[in-house]
Structure formats: C-alpha cells, structure tokens
N, C-alpha and C. Protein backbone atom coordinates (compact mmCIF):
# COMPACT_ATOMS: atom_id res chain seq x y z
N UNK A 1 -10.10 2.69 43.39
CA UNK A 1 -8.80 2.30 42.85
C UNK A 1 -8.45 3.25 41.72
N UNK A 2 -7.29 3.84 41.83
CA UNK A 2 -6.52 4.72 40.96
C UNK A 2 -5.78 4.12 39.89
N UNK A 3 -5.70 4.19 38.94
CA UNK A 3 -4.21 4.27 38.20
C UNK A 3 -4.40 4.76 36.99
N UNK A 4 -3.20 4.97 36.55
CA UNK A 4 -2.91 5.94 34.89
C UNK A 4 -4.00 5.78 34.02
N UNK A 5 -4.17 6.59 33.45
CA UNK A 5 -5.23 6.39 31.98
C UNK A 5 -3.88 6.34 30.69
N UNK A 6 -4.71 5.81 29.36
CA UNK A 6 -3.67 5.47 28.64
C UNK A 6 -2.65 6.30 27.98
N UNK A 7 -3.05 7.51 28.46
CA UNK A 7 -1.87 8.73 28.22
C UNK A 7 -1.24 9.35 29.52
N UNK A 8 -1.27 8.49 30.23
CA UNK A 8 -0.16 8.67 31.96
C UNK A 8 -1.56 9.46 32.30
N UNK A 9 -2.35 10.07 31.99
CA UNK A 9 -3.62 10.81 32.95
C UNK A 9 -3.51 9.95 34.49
N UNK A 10 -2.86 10.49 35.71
CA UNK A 10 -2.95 9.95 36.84
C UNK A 10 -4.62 9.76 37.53
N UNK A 11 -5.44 10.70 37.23
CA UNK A 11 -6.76 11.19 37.68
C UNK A 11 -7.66 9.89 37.47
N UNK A 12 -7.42 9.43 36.75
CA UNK A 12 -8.74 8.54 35.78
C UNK A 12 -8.51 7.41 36.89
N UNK A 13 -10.00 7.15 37.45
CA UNK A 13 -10.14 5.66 38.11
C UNK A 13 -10.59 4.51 37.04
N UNK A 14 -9.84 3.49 37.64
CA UNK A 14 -10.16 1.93 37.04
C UNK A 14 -11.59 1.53 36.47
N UNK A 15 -12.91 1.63 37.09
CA UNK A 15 -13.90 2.01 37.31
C UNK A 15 -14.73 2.99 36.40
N UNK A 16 -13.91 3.81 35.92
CA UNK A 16 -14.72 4.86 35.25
C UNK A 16 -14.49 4.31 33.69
N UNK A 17 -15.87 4.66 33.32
CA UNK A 17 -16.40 4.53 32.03
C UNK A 17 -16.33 3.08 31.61
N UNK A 18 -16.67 2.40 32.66
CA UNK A 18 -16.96 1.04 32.30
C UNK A 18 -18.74 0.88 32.66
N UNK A 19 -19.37 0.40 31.77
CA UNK A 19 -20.75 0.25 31.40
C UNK A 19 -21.48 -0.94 32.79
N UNK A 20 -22.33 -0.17 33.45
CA UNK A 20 -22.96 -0.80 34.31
C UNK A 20 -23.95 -2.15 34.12
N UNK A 21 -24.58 -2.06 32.83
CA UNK A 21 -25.28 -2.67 32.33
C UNK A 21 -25.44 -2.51 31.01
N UNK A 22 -25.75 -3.59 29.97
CA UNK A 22 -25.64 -3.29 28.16
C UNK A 22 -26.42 -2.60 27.65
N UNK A 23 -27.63 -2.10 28.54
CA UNK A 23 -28.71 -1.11 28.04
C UNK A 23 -27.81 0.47 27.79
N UNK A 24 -27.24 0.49 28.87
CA UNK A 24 -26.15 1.94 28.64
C UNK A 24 -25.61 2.19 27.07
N UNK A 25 -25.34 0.98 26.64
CA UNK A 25 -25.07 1.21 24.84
C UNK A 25 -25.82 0.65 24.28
N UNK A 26 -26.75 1.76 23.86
CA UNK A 26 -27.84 1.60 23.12
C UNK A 26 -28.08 1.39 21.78
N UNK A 27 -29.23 0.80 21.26
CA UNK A 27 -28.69 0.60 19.82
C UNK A 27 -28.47 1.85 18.57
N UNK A 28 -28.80 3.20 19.15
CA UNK A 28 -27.92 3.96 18.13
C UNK A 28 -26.66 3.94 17.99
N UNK A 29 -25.77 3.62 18.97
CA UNK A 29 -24.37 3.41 19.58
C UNK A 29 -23.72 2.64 18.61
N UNK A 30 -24.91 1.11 18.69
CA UNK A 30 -23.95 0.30 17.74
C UNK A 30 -24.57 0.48 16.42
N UNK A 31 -25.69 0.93 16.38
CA UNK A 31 -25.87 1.59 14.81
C UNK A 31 -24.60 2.57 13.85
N UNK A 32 -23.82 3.36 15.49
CA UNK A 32 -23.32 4.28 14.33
C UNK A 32 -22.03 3.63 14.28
N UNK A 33 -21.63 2.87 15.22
CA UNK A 33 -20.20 2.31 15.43
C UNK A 33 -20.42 1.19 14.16
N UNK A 34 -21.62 0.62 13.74
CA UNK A 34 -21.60 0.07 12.33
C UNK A 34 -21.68 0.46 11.38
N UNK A 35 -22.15 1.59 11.27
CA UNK A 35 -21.58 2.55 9.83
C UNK A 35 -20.75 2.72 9.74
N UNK A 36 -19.50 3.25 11.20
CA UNK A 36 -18.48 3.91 10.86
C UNK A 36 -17.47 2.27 9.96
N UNK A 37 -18.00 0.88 10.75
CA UNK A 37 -17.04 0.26 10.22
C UNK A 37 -17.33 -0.57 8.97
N UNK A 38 -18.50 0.22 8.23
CA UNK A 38 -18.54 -0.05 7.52
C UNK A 38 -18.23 0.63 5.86
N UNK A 39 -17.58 2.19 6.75
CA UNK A 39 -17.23 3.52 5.86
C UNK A 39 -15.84 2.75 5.95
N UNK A 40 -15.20 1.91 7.05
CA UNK A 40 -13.66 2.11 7.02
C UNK A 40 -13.36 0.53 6.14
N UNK A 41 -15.04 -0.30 6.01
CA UNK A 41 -14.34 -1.08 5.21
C UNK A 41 -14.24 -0.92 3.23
N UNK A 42 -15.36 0.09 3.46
CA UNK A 42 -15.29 0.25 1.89
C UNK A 42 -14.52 0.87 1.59
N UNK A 43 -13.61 1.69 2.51
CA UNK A 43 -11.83 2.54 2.03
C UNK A 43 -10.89 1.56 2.01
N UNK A 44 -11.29 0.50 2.99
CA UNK A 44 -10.30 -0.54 2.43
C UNK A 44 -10.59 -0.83 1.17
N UNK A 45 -11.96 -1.32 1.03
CA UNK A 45 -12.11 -2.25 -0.48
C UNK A 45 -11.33 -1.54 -1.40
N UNK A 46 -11.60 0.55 -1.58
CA UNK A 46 -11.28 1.09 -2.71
C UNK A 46 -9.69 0.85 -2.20
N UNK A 47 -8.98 0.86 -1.38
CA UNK A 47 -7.73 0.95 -1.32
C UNK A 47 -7.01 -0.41 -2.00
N UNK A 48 -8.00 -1.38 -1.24
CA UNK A 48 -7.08 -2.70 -2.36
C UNK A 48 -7.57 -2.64 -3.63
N UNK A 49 -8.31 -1.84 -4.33
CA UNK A 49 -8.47 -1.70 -5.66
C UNK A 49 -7.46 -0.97 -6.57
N UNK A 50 -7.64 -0.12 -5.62
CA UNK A 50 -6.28 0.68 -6.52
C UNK A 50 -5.01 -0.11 -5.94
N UNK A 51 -4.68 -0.42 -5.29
CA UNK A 51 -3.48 -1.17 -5.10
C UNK A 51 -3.61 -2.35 -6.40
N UNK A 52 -4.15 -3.24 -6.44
CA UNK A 52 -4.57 -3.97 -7.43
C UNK A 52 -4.16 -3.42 -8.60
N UNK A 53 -4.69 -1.94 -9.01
CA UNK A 53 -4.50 -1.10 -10.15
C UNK A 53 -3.07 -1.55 -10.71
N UNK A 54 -2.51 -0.72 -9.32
CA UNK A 54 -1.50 0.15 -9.25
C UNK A 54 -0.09 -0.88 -10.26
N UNK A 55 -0.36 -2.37 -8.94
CA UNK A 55 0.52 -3.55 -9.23
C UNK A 55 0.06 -4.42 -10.32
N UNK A 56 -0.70 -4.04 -11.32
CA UNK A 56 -0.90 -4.31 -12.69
C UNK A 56 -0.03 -3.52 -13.42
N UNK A 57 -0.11 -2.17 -13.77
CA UNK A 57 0.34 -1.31 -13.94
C UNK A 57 2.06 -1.40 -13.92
N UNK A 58 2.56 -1.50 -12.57
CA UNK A 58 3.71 -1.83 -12.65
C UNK A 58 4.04 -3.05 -13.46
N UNK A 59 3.53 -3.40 -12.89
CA UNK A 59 4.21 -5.46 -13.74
C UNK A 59 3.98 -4.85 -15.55
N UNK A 60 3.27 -3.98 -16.13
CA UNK A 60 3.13 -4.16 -17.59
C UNK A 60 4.53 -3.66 -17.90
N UNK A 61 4.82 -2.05 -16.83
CA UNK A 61 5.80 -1.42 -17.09
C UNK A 61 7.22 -2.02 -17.07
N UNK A 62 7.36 -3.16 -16.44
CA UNK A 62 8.65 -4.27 -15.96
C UNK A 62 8.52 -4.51 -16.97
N UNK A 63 7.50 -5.04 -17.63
CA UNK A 63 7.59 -6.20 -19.11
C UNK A 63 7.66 -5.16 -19.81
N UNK A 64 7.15 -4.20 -19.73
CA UNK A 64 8.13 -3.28 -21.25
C UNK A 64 9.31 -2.78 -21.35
N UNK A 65 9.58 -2.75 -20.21
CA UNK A 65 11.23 -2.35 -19.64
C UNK A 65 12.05 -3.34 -20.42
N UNK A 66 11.48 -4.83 -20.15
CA UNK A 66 12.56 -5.34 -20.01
C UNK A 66 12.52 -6.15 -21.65
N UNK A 67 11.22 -5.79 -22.25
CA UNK A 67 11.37 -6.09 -23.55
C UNK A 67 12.05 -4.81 -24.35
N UNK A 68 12.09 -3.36 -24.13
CA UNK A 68 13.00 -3.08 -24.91
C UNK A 68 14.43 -2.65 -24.25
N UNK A 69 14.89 -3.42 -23.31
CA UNK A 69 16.36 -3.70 -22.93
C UNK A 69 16.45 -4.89 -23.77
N UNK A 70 15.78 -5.98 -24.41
CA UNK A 70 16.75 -7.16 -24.88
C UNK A 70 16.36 -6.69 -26.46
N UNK A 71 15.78 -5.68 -27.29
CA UNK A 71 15.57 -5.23 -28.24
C UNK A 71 16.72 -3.99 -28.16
N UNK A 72 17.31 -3.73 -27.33
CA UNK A 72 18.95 -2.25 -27.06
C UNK A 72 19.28 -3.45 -27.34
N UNK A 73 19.79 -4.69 -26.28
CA UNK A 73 20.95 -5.33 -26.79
C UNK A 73 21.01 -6.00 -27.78
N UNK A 74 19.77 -6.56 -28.55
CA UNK A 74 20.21 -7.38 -29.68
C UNK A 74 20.91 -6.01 -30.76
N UNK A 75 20.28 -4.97 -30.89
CA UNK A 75 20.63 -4.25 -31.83
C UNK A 75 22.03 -3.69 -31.38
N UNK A 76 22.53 -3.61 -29.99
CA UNK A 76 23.98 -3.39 -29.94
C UNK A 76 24.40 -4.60 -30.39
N UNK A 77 23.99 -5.98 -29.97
CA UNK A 77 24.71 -7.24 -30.67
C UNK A 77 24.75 -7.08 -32.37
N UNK A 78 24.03 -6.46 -33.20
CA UNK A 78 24.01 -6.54 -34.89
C UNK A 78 25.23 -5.64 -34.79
N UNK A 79 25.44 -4.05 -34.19
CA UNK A 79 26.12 -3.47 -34.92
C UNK A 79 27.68 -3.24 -34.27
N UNK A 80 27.74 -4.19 -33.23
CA UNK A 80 29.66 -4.79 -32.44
C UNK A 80 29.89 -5.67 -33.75
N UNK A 81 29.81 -6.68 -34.30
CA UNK A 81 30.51 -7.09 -35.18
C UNK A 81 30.76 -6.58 -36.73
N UNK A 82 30.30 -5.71 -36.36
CA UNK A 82 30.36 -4.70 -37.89
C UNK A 82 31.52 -4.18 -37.62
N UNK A 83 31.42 -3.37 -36.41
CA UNK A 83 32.80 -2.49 -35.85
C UNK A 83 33.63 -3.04 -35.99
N UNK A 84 34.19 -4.43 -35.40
CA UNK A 84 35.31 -5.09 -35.03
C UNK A 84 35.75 -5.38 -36.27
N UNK A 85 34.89 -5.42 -37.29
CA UNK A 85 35.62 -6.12 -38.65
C UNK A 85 36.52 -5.10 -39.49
N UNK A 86 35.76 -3.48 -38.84
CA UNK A 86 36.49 -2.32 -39.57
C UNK A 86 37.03 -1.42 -38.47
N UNK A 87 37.94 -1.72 -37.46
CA UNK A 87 38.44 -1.36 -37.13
C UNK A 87 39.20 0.15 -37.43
N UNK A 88 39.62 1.07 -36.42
CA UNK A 88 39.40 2.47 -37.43
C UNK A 88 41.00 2.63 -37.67
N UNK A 89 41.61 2.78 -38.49
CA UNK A 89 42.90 3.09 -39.22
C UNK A 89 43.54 4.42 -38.22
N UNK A 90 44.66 4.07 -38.44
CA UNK A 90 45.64 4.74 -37.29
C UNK A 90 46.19 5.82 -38.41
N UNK A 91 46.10 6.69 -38.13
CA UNK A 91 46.62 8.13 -38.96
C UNK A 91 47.73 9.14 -37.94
C-alpha cells in the first residue's frame, strides 16, 4: 500500500518505518530521546524565567510611569491657577 509521505513524497509506503517489534528501539534510543527532552525542558524552565524577569520588570516600569504622570499633573495643577489669576496684559 502506497500513499504520500508528510511532505507529498508519493514513494513512501504505509508500512515503512514502522517498528516490527519494541526491541528495534533500543534503550539508547530512548536514552537519547530523554535527554533531548530533557535539554528542551530546561530551555523552557530558563525561558519562563526570564519571562518572569522580564514581566516584573515591566509592571515596575508601569508603576513608575504612572507615578510620575500624576506627579506632571499635580505640578501642572499648582502652577494653572497661578496663571489664570495673572492673566497677561494686552499691549
């Protein structure tokens, strides 16, 4: 029995490279297929670490943002009613 392999390959039978028996994958096989997933989970770990970092980091920078935006406006609020009271003379 014929059909496509998973990149349209017409050639590849149904049949091929399917394991006759579990001795065929031997335990170096799953020795290394467990390292590898265990290299791809500690790039996760470091990846949600620094993500972790990262979204600390931001959130401090929001809160300082947004503490000296209401420290601009109070000090535009002190010095608008100064203005309005001295309005500038028409020459």
């Amino acid at each position: 029995m014929k059909m496509s392999g998973p990149n349209g390959d017409p050639e590849i039978r149904a049949d091929e490279g399917l394991l006759e028996d579990e001795e065929d994958f031997n335990e170096q096989e799953y020795a290394a297929i467990n390292s590898m997933l265990d290299q791809i989970n500690s790039c996760l770990d470091n990846l949600e670490e620094r993500n972790d970092a990262l979204n600390g980091k931001l959130h401090e920078l929001l809160e300082s943002n947004r503490q000296a935006r209401q420290e601009f406006r109070a000090q535009l609020n002190e010095t608008q009613p100064v203005e309005q009271k001295h309005p500038p003379s028409e020459g």
